[in-house]
N, C-alpha and C. Protein backbone atom coordinates (compact mmCIF):
# COMPACT_ATOMS: atom_id res chain seq x y z
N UNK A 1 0.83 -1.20 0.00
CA UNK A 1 0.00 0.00 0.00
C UNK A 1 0.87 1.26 0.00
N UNK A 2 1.44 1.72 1.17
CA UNK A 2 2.69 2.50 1.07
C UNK A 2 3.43 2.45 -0.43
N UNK A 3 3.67 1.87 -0.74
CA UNK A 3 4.63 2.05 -2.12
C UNK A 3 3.86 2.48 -3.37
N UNK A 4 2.35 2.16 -3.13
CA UNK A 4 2.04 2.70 -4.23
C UNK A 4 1.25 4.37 -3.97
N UNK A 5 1.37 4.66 -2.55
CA UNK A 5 1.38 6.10 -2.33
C UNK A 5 2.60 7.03 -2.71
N UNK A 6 3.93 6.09 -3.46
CA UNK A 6 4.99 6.47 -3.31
C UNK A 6 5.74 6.89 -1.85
N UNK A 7 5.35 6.24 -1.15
CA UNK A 7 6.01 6.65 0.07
C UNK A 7 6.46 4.62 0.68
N UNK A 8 8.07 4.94 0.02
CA UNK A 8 8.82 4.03 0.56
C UNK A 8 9.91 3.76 0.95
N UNK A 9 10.22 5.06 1.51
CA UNK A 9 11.19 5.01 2.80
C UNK A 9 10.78 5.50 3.93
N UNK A 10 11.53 4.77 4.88
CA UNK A 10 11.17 5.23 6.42
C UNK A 10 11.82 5.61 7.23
N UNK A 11 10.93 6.60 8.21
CA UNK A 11 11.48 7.53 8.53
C UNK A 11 11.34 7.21 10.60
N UNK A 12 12.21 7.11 10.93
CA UNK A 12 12.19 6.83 12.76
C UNK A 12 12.97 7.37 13.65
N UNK A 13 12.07 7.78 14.93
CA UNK A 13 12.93 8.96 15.62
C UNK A 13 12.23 8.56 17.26
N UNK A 14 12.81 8.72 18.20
CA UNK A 14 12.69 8.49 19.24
C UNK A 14 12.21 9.90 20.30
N UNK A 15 10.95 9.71 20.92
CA UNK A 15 11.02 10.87 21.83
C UNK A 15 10.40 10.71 23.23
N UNK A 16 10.45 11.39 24.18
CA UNK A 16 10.66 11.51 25.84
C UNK A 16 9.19 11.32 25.72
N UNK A 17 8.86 10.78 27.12
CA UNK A 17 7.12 10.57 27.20
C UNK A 17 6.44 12.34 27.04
N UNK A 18 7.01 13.57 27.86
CA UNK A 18 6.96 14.37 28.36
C UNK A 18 6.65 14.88 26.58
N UNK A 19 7.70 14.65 25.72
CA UNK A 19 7.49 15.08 23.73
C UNK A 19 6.29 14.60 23.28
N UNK A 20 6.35 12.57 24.03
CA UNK A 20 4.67 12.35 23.39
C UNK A 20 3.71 12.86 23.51
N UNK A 21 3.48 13.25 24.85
CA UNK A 21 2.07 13.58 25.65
C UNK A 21 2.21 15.15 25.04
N UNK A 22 2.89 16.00 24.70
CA UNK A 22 2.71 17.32 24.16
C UNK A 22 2.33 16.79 22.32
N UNK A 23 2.87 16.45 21.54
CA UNK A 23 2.48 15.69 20.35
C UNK A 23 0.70 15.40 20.35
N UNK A 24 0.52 14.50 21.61
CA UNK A 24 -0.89 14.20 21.54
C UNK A 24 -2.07 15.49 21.47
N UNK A 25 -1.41 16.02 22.59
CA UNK A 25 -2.61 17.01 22.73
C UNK A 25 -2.34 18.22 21.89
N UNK A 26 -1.45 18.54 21.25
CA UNK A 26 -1.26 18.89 19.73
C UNK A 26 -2.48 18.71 18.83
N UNK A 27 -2.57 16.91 18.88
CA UNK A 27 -3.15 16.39 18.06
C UNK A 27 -4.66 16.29 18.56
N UNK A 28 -4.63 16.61 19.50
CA UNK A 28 -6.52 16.59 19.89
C UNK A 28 -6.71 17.79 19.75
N UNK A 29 -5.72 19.13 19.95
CA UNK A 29 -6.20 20.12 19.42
C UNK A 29 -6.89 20.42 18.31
N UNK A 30 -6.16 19.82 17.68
CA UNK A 30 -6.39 19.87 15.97
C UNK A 30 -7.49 18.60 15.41
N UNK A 31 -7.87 18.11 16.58
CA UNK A 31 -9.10 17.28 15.91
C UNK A 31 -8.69 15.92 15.03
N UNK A 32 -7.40 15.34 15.15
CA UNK A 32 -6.80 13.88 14.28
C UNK A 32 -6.35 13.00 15.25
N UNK A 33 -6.71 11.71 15.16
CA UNK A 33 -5.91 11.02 15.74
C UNK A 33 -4.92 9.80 14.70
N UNK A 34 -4.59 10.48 13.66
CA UNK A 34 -3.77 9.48 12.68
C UNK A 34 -2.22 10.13 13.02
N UNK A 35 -1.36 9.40 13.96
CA UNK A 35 -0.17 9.78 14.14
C UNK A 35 0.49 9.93 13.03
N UNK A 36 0.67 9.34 12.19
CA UNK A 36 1.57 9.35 11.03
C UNK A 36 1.22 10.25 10.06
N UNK A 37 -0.04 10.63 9.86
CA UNK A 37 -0.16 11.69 9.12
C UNK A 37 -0.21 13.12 9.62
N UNK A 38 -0.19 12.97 11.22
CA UNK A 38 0.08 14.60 11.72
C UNK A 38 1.90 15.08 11.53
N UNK A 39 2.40 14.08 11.77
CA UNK A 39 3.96 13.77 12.01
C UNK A 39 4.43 14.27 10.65
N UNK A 40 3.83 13.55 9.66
CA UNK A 40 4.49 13.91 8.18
C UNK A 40 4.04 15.10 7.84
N UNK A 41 2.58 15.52 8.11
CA UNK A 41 2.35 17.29 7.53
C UNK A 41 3.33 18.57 8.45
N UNK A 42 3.62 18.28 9.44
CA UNK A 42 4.30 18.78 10.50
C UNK A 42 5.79 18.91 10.15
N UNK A 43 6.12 17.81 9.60
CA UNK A 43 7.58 17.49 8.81
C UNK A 43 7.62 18.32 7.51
N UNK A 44 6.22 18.33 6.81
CA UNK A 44 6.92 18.60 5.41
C UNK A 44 6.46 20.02 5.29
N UNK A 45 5.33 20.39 6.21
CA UNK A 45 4.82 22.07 5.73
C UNK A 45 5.04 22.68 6.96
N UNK A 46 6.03 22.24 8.17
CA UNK A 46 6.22 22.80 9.58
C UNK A 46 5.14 23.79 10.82
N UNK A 47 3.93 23.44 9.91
CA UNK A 47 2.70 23.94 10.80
C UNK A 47 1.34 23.30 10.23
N UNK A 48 0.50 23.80 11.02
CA UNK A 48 -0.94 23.03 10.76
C UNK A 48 -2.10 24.55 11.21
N UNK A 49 -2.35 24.85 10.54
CA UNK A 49 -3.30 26.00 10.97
C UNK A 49 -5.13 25.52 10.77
N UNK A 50 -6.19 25.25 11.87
CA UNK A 50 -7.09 25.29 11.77
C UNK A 50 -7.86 26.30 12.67
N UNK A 51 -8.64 26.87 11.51
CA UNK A 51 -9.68 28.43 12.10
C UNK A 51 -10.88 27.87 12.35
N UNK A 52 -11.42 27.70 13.46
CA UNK A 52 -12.36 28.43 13.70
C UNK A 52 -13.62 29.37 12.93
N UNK A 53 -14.48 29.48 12.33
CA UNK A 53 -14.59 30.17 11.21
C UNK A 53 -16.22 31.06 12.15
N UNK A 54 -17.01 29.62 13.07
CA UNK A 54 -18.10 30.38 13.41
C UNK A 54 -18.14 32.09 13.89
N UNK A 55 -17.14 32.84 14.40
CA UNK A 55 -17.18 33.82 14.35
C UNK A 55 -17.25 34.96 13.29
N UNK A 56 -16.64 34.20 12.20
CA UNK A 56 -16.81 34.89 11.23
C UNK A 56 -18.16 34.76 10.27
N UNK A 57 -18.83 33.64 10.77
CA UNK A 57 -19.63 33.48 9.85
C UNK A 57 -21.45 34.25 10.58
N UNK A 58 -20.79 34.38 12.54
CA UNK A 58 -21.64 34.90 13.01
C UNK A 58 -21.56 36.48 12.46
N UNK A 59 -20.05 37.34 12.20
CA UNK A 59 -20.13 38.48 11.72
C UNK A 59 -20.76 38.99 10.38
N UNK A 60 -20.36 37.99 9.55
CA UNK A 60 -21.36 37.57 8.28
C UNK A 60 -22.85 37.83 8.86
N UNK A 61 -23.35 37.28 9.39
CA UNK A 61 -24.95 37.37 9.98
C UNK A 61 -24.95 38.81 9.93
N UNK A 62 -24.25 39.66 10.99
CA UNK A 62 -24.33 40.74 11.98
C UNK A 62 -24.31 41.61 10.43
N UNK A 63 -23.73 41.50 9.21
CA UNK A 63 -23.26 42.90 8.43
C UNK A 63 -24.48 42.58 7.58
N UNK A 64 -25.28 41.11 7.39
CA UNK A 64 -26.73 40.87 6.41
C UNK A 64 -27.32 41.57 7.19
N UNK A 65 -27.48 41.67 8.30
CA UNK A 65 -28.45 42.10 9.28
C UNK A 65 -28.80 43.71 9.32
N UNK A 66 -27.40 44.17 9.58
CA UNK A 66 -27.22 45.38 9.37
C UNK A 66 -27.79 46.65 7.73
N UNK A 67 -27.43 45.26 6.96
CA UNK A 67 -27.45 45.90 5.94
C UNK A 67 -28.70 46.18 4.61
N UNK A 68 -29.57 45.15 5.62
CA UNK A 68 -31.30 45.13 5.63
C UNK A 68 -31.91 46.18 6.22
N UNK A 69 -31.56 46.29 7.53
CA UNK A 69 -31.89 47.24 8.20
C UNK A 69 -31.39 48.93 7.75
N UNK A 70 -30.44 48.84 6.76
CA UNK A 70 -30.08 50.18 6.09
C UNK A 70 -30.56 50.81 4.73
N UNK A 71 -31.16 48.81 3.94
CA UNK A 71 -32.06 49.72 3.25
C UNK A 71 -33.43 49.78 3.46
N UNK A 72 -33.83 49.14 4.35
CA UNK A 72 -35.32 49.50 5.08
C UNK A 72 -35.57 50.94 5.20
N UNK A 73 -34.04 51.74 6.24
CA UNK A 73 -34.01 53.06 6.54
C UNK A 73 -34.25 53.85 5.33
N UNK A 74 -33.55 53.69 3.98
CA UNK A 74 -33.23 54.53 3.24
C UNK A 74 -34.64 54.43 2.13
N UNK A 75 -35.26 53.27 2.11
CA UNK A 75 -36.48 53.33 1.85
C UNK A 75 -37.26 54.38 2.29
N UNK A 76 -37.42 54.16 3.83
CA UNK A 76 -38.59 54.53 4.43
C UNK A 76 -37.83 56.17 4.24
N UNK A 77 -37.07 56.55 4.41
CA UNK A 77 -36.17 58.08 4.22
C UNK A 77 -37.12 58.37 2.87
N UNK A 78 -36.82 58.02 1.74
CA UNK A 78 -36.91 58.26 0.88
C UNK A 78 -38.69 58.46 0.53
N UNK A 79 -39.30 57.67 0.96
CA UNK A 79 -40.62 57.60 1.13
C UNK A 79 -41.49 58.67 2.08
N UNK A 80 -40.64 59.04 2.99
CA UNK A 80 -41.32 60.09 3.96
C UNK A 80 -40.74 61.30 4.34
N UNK A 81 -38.95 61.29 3.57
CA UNK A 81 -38.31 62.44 4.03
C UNK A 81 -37.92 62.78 5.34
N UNK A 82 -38.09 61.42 6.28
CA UNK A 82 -37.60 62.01 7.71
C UNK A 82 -36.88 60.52 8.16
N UNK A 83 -35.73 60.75 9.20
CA UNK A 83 -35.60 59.85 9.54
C UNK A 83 -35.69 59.63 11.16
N UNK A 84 -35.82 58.58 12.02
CA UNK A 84 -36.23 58.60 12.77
C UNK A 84 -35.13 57.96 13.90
N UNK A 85 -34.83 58.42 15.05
CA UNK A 85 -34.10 58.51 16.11
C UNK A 85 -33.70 56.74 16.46
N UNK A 86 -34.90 56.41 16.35
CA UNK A 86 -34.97 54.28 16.92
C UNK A 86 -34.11 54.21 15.74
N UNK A 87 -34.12 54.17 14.13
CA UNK A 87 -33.47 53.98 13.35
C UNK A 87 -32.22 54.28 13.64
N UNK A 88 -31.80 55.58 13.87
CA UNK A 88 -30.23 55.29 14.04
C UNK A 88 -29.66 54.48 15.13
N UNK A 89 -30.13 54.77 16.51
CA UNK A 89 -29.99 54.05 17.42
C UNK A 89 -29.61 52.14 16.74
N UNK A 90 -30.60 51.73 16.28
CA UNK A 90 -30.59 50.39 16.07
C UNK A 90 -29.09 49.88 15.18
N UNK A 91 -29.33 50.73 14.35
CA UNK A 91 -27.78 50.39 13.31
C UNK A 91 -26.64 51.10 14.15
N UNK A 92 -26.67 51.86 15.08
CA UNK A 92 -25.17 52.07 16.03
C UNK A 92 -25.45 50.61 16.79
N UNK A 93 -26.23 49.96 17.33
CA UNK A 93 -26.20 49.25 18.23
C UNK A 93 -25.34 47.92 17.07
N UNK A 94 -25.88 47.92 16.11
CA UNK A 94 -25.40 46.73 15.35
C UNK A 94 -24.32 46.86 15.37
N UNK A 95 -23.79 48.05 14.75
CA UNK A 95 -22.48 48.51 14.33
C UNK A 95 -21.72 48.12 16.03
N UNK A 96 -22.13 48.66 16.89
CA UNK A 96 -21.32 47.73 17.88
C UNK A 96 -21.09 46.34 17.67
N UNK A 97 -22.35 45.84 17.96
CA UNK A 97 -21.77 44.23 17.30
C UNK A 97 -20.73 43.65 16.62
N UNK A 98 -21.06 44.13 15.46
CA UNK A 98 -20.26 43.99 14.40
C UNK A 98 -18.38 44.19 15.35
N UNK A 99 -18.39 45.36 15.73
CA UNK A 99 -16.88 45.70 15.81
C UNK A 99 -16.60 44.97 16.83
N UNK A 100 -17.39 44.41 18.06
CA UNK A 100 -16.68 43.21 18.81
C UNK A 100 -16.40 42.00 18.76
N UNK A 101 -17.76 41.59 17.42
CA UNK A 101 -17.23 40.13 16.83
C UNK A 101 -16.05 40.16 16.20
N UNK A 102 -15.68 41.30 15.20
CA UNK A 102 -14.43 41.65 14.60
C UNK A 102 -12.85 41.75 15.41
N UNK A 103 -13.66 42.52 16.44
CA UNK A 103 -12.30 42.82 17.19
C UNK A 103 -12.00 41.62 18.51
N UNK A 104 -12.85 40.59 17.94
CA UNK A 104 -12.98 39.10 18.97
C UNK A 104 -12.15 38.30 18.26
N UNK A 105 -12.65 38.06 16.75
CA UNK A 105 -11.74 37.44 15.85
C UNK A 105 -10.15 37.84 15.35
N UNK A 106 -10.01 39.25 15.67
CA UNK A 106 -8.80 39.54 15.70
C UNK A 106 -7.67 39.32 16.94
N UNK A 107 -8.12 39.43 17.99
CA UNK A 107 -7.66 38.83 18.78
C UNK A 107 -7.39 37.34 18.80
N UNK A 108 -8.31 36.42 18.31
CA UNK A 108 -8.21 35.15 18.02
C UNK A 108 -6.94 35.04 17.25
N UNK A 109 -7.00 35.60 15.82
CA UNK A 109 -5.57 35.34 14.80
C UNK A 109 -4.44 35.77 15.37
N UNK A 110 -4.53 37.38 16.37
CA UNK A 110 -3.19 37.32 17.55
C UNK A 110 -2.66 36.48 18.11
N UNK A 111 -3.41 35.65 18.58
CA UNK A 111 -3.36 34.43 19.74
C UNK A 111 -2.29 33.28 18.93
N UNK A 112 -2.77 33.25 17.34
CA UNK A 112 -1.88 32.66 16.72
C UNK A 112 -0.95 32.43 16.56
């Protein structure tokens, strides 16, 4: 099987229990438990990056949300010539949102 993945040489290295047990939970971080294939991506591309994405996909929500609610405003503006106080209020409140999910997820890729 191996040989016809082209992979037929081998490769063996010895490490401290204290290396395994950090290796493992490496590897539960990252959601695999196939030793040999964390070992070799680790070897050949020297990192493993997995995101997280629900935050971004909750900020996604927050800017549809927002951005319904802006042309509702500009409708109803346009339709009556006035705009109304709850209206702005509501889209600053989003617009908060928005900048703490953002500035949540940026902190996240810091952490990186």
């Amino acid at each position: 099987m191996r040989e016809r993945e082209g992979r037929t040489i081998g490769l063996y290295t010895r490490v401290s229990p204290e290396e395994k047990e950090i290796i493992h939970k490496k590897m539960e971080l990252l959601g695999t438990d196939n030793l040999r294939a964390y070992l070799r991506k680790m070897a050949v591309d020297g990192y493993i990056v997995q995101l997280d994405m629900g935050c971004v996909l909750e900020t996604v929500k927050l800017l549809r949300s927002i951005s319904a609610n802006v042309n509702q405003i500009a409708r109803r503006c346009n339709e009556t010539r006035s705009l109304y106080a709850q209206d702005v209020e509501d889209l600053q409140q989003g617009y908060m949102q928005v900048w703490k999910s953002i500035h949540s997820l940026l902190k996240k890729f810091e952490a990186l």
